[in-house]
N, C-alpha and C. Protein backbone atom coordinates (compact mmCIF):
# COMPACT_ATOMS: atom_id res chain seq x y z
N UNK A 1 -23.66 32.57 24.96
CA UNK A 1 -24.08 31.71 26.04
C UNK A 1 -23.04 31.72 27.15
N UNK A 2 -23.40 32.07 28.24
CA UNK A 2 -22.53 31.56 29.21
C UNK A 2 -22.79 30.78 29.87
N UNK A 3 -21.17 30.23 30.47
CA UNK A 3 -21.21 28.58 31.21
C UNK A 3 -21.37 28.70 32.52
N UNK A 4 -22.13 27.91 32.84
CA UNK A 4 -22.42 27.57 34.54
C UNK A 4 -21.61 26.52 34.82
N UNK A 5 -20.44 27.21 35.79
CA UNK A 5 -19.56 26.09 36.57
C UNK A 5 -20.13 25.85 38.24
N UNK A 6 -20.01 24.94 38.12
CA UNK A 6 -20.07 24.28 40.06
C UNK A 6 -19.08 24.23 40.76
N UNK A 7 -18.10 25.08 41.81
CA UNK A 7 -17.16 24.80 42.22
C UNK A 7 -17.32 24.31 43.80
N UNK A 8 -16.51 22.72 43.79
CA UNK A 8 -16.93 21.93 45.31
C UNK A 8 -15.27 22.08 45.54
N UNK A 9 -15.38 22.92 46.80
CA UNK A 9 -14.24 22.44 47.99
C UNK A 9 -14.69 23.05 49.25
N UNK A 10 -14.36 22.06 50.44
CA UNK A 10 -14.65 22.71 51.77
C UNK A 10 -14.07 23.28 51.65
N UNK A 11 -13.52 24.53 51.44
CA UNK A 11 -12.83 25.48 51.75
C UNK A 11 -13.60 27.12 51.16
N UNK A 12 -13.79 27.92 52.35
CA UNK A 12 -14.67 29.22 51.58
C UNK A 12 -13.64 29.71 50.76
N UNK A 13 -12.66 29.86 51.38
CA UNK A 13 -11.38 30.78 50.64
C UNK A 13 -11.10 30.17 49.42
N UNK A 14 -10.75 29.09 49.03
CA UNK A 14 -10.78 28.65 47.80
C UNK A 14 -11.99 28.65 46.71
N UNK A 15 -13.21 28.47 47.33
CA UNK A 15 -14.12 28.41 46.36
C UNK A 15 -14.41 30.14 45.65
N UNK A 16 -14.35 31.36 47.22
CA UNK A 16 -14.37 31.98 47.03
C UNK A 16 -13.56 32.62 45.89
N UNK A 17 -11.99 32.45 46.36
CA UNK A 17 -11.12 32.83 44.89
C UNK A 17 -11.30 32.10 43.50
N UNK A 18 -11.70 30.85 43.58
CA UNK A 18 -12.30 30.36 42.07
C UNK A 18 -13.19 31.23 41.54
N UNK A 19 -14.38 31.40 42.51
CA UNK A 19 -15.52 32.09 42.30
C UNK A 19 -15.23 33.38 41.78
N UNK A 20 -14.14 34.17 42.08
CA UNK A 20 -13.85 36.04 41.81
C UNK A 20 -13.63 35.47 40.55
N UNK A 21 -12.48 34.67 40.09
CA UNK A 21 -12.02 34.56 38.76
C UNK A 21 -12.66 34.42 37.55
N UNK A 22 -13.11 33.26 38.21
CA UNK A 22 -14.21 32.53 36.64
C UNK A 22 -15.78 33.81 36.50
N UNK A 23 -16.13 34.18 37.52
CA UNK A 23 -17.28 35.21 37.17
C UNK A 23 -17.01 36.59 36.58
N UNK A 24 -15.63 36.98 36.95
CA UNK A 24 -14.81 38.76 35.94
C UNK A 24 -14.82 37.78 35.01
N UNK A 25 -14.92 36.33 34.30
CA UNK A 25 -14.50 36.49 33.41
C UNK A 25 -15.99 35.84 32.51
N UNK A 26 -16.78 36.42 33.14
CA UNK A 26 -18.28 35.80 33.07
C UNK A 26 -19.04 34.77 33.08
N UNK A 27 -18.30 33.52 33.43
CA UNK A 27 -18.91 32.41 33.93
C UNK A 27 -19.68 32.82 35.44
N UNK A 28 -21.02 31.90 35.44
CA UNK A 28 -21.97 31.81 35.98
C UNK A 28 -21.10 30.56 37.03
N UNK A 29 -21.18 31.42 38.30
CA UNK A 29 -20.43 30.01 39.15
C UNK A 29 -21.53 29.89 40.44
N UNK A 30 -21.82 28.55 41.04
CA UNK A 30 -22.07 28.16 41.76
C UNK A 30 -21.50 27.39 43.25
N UNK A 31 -21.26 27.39 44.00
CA UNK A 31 -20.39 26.88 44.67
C UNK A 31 -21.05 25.75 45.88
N UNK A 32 -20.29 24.30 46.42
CA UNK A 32 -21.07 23.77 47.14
C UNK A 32 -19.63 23.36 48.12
N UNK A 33 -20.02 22.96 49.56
CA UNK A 33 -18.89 22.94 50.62
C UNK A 33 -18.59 21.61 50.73
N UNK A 34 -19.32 20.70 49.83
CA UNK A 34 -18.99 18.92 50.05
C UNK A 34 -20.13 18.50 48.87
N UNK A 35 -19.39 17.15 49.18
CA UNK A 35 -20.64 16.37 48.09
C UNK A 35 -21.89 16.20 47.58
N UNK A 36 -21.90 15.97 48.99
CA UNK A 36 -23.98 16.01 49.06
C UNK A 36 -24.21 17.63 48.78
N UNK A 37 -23.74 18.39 48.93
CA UNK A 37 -24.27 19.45 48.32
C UNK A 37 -24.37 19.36 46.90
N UNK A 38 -22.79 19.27 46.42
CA UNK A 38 -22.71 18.94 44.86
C UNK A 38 -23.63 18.40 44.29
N UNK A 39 -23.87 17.31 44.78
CA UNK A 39 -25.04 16.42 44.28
C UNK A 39 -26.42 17.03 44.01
N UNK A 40 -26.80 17.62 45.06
CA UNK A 40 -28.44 18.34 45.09
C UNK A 40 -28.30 19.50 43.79
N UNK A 41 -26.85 20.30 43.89
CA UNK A 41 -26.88 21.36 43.12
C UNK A 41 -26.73 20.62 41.11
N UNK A 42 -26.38 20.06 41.21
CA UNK A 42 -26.39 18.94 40.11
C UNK A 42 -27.98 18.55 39.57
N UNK A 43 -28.26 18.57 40.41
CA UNK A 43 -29.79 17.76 39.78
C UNK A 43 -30.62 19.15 39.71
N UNK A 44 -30.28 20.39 40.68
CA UNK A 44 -31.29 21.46 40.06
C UNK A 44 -30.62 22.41 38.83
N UNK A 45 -29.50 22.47 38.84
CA UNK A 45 -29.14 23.24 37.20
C UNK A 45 -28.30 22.59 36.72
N UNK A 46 -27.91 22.57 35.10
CA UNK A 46 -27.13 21.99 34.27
C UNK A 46 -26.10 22.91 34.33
N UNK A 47 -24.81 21.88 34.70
CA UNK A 47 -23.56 22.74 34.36
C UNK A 47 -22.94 21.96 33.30
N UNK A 48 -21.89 22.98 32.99
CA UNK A 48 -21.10 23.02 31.69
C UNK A 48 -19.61 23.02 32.16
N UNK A 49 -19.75 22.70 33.42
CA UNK A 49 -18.13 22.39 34.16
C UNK A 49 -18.07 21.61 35.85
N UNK A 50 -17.57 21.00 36.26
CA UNK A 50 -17.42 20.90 37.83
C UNK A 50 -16.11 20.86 38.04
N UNK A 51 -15.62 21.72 39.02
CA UNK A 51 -14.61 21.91 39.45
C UNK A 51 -14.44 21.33 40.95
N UNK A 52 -13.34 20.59 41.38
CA UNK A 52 -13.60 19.66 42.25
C UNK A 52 -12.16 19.76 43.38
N UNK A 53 -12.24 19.40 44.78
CA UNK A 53 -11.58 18.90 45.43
C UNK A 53 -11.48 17.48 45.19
N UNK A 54 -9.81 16.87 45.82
CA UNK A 54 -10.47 15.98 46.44
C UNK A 54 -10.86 15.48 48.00
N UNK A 55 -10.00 16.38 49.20
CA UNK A 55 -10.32 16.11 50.27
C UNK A 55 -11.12 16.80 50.96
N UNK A 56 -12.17 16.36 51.06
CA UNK A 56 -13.51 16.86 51.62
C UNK A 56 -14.21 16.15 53.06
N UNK A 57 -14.67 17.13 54.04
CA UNK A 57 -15.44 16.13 54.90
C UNK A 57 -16.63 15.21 54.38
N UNK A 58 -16.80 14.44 54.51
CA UNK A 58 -18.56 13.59 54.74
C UNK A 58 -18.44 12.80 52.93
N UNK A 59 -17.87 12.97 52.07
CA UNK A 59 -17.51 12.90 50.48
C UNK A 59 -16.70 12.76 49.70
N UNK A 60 -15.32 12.27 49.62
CA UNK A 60 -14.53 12.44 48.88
C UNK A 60 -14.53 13.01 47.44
N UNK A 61 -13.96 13.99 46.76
CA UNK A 61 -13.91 14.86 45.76
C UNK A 61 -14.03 13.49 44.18
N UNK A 62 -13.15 11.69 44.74
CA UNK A 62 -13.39 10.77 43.94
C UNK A 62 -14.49 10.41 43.94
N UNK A 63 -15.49 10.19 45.32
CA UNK A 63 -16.48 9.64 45.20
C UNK A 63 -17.56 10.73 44.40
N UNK A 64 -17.53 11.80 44.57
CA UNK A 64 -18.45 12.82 44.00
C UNK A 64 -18.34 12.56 42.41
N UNK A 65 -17.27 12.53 42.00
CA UNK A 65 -16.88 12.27 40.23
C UNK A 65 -17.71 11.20 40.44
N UNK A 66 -17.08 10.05 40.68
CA UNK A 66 -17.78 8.59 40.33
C UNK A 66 -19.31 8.75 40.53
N UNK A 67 -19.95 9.42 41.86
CA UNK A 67 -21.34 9.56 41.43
C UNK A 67 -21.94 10.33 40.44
N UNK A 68 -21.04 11.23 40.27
CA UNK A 68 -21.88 12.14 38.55
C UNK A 68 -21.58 11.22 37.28
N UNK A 69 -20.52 10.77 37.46
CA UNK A 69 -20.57 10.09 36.05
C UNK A 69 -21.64 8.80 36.39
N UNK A 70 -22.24 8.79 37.37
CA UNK A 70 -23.10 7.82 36.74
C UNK A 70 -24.61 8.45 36.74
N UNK A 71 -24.75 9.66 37.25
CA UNK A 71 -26.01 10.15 36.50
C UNK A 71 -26.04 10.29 35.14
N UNK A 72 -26.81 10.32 34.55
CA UNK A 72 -27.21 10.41 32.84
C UNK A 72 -26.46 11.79 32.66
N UNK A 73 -27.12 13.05 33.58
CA UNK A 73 -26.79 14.17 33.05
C UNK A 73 -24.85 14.29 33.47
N UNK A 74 -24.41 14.21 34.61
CA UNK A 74 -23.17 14.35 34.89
C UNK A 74 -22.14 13.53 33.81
N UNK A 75 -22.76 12.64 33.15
CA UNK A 75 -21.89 11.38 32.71
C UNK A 75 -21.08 12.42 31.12
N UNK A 76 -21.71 13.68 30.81
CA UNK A 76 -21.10 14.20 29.49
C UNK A 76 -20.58 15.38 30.23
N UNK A 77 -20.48 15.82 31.33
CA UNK A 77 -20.20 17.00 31.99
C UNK A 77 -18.63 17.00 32.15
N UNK A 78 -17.75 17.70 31.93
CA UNK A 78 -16.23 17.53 32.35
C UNK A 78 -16.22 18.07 33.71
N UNK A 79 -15.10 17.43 34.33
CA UNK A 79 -14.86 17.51 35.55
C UNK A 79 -13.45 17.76 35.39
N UNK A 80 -12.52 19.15 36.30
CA UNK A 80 -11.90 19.08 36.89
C UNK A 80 -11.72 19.12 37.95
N UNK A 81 -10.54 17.91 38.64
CA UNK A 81 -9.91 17.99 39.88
C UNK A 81 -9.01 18.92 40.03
N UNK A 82 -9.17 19.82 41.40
CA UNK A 82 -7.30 20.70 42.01
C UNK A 82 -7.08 20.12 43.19
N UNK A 83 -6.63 19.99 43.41
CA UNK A 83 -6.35 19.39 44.78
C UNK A 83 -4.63 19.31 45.39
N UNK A 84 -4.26 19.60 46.19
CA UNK A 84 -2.63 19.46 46.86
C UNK A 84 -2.15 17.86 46.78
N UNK A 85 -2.89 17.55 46.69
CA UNK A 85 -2.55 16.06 46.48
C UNK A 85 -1.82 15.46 45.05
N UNK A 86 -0.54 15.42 44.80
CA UNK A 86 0.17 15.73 44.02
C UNK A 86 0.93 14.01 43.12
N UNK A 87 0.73 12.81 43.93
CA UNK A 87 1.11 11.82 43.70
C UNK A 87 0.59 11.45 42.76
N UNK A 88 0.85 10.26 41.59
CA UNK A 88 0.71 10.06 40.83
C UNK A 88 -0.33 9.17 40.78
N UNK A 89 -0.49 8.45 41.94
CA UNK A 89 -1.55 7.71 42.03
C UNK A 89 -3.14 8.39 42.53
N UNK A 90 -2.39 9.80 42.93
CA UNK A 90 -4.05 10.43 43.12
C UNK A 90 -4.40 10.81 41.73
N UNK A 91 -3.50 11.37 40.87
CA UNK A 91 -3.91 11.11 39.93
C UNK A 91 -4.92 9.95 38.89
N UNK A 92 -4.17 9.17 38.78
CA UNK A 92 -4.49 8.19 38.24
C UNK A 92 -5.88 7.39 39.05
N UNK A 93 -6.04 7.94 40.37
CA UNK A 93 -7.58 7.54 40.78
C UNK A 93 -8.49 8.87 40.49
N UNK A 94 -7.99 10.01 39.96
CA UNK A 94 -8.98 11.16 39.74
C UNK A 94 -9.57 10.61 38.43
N UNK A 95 -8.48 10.20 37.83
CA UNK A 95 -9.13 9.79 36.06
C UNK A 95 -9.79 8.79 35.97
N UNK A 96 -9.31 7.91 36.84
CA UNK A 96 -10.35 6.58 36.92
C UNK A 96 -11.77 6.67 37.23
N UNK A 97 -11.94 7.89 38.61
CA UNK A 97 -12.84 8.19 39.07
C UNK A 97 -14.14 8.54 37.82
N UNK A 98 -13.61 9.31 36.57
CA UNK A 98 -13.98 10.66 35.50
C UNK A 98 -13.50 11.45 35.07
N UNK A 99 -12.78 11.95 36.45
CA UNK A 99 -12.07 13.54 35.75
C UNK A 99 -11.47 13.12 34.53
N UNK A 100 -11.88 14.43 33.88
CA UNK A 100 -11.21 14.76 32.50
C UNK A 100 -9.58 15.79 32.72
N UNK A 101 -9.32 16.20 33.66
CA UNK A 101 -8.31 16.96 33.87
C UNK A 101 -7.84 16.66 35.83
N UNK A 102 -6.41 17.13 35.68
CA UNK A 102 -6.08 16.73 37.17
C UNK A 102 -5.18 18.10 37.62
N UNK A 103 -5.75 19.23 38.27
CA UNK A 103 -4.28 20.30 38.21
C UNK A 103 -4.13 20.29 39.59
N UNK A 104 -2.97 20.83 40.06
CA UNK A 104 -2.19 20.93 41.84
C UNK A 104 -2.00 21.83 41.85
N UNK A 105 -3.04 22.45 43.15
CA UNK A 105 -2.65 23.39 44.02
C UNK A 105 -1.28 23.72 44.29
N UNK A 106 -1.00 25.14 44.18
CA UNK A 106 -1.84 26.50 43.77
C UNK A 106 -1.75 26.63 42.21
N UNK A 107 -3.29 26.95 41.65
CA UNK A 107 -3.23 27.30 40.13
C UNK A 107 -3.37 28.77 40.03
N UNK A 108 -2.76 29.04 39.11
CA UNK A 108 -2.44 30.27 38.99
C UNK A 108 -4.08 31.04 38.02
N UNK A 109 -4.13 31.95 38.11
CA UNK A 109 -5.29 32.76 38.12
C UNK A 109 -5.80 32.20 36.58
N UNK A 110 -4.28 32.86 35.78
CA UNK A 110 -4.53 32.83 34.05
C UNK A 110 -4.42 31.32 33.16
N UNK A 111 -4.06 30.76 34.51
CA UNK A 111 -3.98 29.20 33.77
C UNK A 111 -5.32 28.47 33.93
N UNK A 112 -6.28 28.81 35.22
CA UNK A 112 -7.29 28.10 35.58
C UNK A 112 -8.36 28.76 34.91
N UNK A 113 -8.07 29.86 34.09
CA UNK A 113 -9.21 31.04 33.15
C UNK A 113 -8.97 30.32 31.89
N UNK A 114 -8.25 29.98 31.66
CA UNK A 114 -7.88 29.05 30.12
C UNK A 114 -7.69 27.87 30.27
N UNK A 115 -7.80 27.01 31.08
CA UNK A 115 -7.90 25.56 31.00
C UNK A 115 -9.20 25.50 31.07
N UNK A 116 -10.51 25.94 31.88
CA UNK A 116 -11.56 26.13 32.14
C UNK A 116 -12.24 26.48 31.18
N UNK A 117 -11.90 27.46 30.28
CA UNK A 117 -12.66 28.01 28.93
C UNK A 117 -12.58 26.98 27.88
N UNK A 118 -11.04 25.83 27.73
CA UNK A 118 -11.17 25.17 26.97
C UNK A 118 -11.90 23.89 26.88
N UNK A 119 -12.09 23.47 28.72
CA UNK A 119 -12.32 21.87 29.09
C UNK A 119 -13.78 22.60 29.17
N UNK A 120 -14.95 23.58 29.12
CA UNK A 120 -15.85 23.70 28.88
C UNK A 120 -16.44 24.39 27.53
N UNK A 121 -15.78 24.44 26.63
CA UNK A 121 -16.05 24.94 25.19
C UNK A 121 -16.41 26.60 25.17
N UNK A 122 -16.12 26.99 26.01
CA UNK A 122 -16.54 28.38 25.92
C UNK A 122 -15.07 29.30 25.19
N UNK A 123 -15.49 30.12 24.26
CA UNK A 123 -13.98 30.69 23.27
C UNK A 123 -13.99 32.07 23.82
């Protein structure tokens, strides 16, 4: 089985380089440029990961968590945050938000291929 990840950041270049990684390594990736996208892409396929900003136009990367965890389906879905935002208290509002994981920009290729395989069960 392979996993369908969602990766949300305004940024093409970033989603794009998530996107090269996780698909050589055969995850099924999807990508959205803000929230409200996230959101729509959420309700038409089931993922098995969301990978998240948090500074986004029109959405914050917290508010997007906090709205999936309260859909039925998002609420068992793991979420990681990356984000440059490095303080301890963004932290501690990513987890509050949902996230199950919090990593800081820049992640390195082989660390975000194996944190990803593990926080979505894929071996």
């Amino acid at each position: 089985m392979t996993a369908r990840v969602l990766v949300v950041d305004d940024s093409s270049t970033v989603r794009g380089y998530y996107t090269s990684i996780l698909s050589k390594a055969g995850f099924t990736v999807d990508q959205a440029a803000n929230g409200y996208e996230a959101l729509e892409k959420s309700v038409e396929f089931d993922y098995d990961l969301f990978i998240v900003d948090i500074n986004m136009p029109k959405m914050s990367g917290y508010e997007l968590v906090r709205q999936l965890r309260e859909d039925e389906r998002g609420v068992r879905v793991p979420v990681v945050i990356i984000s440059t935002e490095a303080k301890d208290s963004d932290r501690l509002e990513g987890y509050r938000a949902g996230a199950n994981l919090f990593l800081v920009k820049p992640v390195r290729p082989e660390r975000l291929l194996f944190l990803t395989k593990i926080i979505s069960g894929v071996r």
